[in-house]
Protein backbone atom coordinates (compact mmCIF):
# COMPACT_ATOMS: atom_id res chain seq x y z
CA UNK A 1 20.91 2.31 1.23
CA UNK A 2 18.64 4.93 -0.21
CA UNK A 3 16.73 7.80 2.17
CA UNK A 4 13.64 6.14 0.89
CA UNK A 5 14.42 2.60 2.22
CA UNK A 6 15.95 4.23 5.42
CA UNK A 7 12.41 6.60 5.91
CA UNK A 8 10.42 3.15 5.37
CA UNK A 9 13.07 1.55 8.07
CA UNK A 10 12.37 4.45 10.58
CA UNK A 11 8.78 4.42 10.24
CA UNK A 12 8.98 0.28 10.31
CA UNK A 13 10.47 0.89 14.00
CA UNK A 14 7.72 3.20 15.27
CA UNK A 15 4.65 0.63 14.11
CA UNK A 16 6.86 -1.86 16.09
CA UNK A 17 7.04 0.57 18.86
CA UNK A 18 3.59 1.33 18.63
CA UNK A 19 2.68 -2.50 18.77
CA UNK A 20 4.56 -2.56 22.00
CA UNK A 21 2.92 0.20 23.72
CA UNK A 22 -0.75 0.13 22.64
CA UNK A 23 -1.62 -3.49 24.28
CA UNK A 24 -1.03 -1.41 27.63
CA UNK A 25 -3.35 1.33 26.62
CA UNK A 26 -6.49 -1.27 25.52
CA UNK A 27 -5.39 -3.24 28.24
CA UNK A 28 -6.79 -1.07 31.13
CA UNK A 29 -10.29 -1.55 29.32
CA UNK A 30 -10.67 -5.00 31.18
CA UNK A 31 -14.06 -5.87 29.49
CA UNK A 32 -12.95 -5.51 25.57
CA UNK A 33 -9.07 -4.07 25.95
CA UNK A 34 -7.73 -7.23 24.00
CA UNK A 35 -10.39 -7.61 21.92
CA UNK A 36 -9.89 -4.55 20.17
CA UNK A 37 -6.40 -6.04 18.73
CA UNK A 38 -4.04 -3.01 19.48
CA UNK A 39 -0.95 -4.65 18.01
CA UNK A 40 -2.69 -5.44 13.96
CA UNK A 41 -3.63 -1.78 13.76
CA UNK A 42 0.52 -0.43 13.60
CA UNK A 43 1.14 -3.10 11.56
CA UNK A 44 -1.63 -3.09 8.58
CA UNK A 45 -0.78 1.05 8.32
CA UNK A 46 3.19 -0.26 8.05
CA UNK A 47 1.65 -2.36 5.30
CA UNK A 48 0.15 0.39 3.40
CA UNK A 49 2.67 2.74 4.91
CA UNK A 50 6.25 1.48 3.95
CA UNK A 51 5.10 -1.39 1.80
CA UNK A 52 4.97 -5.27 1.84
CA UNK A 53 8.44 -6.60 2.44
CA UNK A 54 8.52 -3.59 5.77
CA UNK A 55 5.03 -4.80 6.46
CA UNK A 56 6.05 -8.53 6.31
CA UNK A 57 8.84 -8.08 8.79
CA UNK A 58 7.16 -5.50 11.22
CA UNK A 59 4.26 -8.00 11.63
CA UNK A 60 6.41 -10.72 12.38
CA UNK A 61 9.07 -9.38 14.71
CA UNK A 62 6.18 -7.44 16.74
CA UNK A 63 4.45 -10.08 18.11
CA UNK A 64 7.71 -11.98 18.93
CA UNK A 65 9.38 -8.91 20.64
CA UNK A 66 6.32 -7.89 22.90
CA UNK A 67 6.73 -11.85 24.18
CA UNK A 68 10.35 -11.51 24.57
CA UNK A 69 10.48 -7.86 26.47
CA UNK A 70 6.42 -7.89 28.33
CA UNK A 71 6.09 -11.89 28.63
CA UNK A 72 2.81 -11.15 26.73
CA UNK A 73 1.66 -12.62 24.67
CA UNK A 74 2.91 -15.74 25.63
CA UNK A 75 5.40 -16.98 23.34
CA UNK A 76 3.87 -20.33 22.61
CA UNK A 77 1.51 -20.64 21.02
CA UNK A 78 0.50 -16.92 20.96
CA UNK A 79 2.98 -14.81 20.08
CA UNK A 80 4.26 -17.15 17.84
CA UNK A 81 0.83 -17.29 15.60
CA UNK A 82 -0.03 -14.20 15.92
CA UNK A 83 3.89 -13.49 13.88
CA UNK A 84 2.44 -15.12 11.01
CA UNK A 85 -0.91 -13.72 11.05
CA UNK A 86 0.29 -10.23 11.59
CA UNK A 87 3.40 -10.93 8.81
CA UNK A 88 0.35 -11.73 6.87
CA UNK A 89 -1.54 -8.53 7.42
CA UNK A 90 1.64 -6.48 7.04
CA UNK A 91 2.01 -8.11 3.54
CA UNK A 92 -0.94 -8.24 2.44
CA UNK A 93 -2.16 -4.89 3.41
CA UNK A 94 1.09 -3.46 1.47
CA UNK A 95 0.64 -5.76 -1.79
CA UNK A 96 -2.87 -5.06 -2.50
CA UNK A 97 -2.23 -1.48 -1.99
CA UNK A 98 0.49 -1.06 -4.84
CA UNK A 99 -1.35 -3.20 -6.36
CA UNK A 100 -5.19 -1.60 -6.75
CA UNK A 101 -6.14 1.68 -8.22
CA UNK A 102 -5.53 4.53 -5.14
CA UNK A 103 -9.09 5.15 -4.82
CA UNK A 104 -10.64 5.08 -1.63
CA UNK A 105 -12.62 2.14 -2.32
CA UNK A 106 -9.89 0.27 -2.82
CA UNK A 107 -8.18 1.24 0.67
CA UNK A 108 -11.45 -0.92 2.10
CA UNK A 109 -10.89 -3.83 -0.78
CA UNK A 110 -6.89 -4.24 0.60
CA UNK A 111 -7.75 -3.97 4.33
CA UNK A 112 -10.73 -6.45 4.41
CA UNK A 113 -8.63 -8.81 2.65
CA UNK A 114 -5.12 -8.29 4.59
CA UNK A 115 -7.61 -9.22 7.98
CA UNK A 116 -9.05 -12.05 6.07
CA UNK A 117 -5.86 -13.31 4.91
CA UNK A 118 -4.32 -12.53 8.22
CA UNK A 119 -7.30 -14.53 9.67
CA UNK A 120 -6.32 -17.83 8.26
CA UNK A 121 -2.71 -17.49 8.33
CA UNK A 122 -3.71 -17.54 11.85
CA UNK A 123 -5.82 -20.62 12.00
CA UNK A 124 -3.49 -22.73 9.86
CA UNK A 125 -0.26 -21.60 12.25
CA UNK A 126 -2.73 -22.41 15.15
CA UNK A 127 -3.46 -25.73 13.72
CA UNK A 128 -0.29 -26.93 13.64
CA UNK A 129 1.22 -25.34 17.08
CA UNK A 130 -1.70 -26.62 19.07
CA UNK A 131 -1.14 -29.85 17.52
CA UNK A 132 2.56 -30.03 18.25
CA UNK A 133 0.97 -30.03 21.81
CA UNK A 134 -1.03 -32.24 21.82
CA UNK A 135 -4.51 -29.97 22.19
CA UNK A 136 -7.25 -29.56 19.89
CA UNK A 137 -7.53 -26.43 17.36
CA UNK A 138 -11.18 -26.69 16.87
CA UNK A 139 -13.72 -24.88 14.21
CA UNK A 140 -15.01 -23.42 17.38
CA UNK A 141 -11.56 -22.21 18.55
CA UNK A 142 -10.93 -20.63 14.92
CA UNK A 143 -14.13 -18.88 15.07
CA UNK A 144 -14.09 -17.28 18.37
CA UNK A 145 -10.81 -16.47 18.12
CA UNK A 146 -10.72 -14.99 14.73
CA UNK A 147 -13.97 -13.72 14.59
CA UNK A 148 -16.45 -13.72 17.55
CA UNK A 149 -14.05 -12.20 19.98
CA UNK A 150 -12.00 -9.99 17.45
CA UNK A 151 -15.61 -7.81 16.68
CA UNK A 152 -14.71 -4.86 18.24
CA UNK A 153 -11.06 -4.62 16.99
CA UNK A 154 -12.69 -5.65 13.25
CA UNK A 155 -14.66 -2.63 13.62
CA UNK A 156 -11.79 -0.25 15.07
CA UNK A 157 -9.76 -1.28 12.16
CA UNK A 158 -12.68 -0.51 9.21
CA UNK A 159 -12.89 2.87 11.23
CA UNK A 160 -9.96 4.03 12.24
CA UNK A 161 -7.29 2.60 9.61
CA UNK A 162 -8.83 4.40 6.23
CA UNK A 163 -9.17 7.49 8.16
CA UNK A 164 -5.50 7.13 8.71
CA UNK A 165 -4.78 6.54 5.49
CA UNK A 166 -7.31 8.99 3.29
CA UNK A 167 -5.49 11.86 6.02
CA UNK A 168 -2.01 10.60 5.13
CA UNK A 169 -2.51 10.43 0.80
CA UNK A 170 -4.02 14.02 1.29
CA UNK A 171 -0.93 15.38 3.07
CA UNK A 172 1.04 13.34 0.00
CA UNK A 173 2.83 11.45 3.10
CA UNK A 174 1.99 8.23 1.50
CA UNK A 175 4.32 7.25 -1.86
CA UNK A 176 2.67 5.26 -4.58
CA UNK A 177 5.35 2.90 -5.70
């Protein structure tokens, strides 16, 4: 194993701890505190961070281990489509980042289309999980749940996650691969 695949492993651990711990910090902001999705912002900067494959599996254990350890999410079917959506983001976030010139532009391009992405992975998982129950996955459902709801955590993320990332490619703390 090399000391860069062990840094990305290290750093892959503290999104996943930080996707345990900030749900409780949003959460005693009863009004908005889930709405402003505290476990996808750990887990798009592990995309851009440490890369897809890192980003892939931090989005999907996180989820699944905050359901496991907290009860919450619930596992089914919460947690358990919110693994693929965040895998998604994770991926996705990391991908178009290697992929698309490092200009800072381009940091907005790959996170509006990780949370797009992430968005439908989301809908489709949903989809099928509510149907394995037996309940209805509506447009409305989709919409409310990706979108209507999520406004305050879509803007915290076009805020707060380029900032993150313009301060980290300054201090050269970000490799281009």
């Amino acid at each position: 194993m090399t000391k860069k695949t062990t840094k990305k492993m290290v750093l892959s651990a503290l999104f996943i701890a930080l996707g345990l711990v900030l749900p409780f910090l949003t959460g005693q902001i009863p009004q908005i505190g889930s709405r402003l999705l505290p476990m996808h912002i750990p887990i798009l900067l592990c995309g851009f961070v440490c890369g897809a494959p890192f980003g892939l599996a931090t989005g999907f254990i996180t989820p699944l281990l905050r359901s496991l350890i907290f009860g919450m999410p619930p596992m089914m079917p919460t947690a358990v489509a919110m693994a693929f959506e965040l895998a998604a983001y994770g991926f996705i976030s990391g991908l178009m980042y290697k992929l698309l010139p490092k200009r800072k532009p381009f940091v907005y391009v790959s996170l509006i289309i990780s949370m797009i992405c992430g968005r439908i992975v989301w809908g489709i998982v949903s989809f099928f999980l509510y149907g394995l129950s037996g309940t209805a996955f509506t447009w409305q459902i989709f919409a409310a749940g990706a979108f209507i709801n999520a406004v305050p955590g879509i803007i915290l993320q076009i805020v707060i996650i380029p900032l993150i990332i313009f301060a980290l490619e300054k201090g050269n703390l970000i490799e281009s691969e």
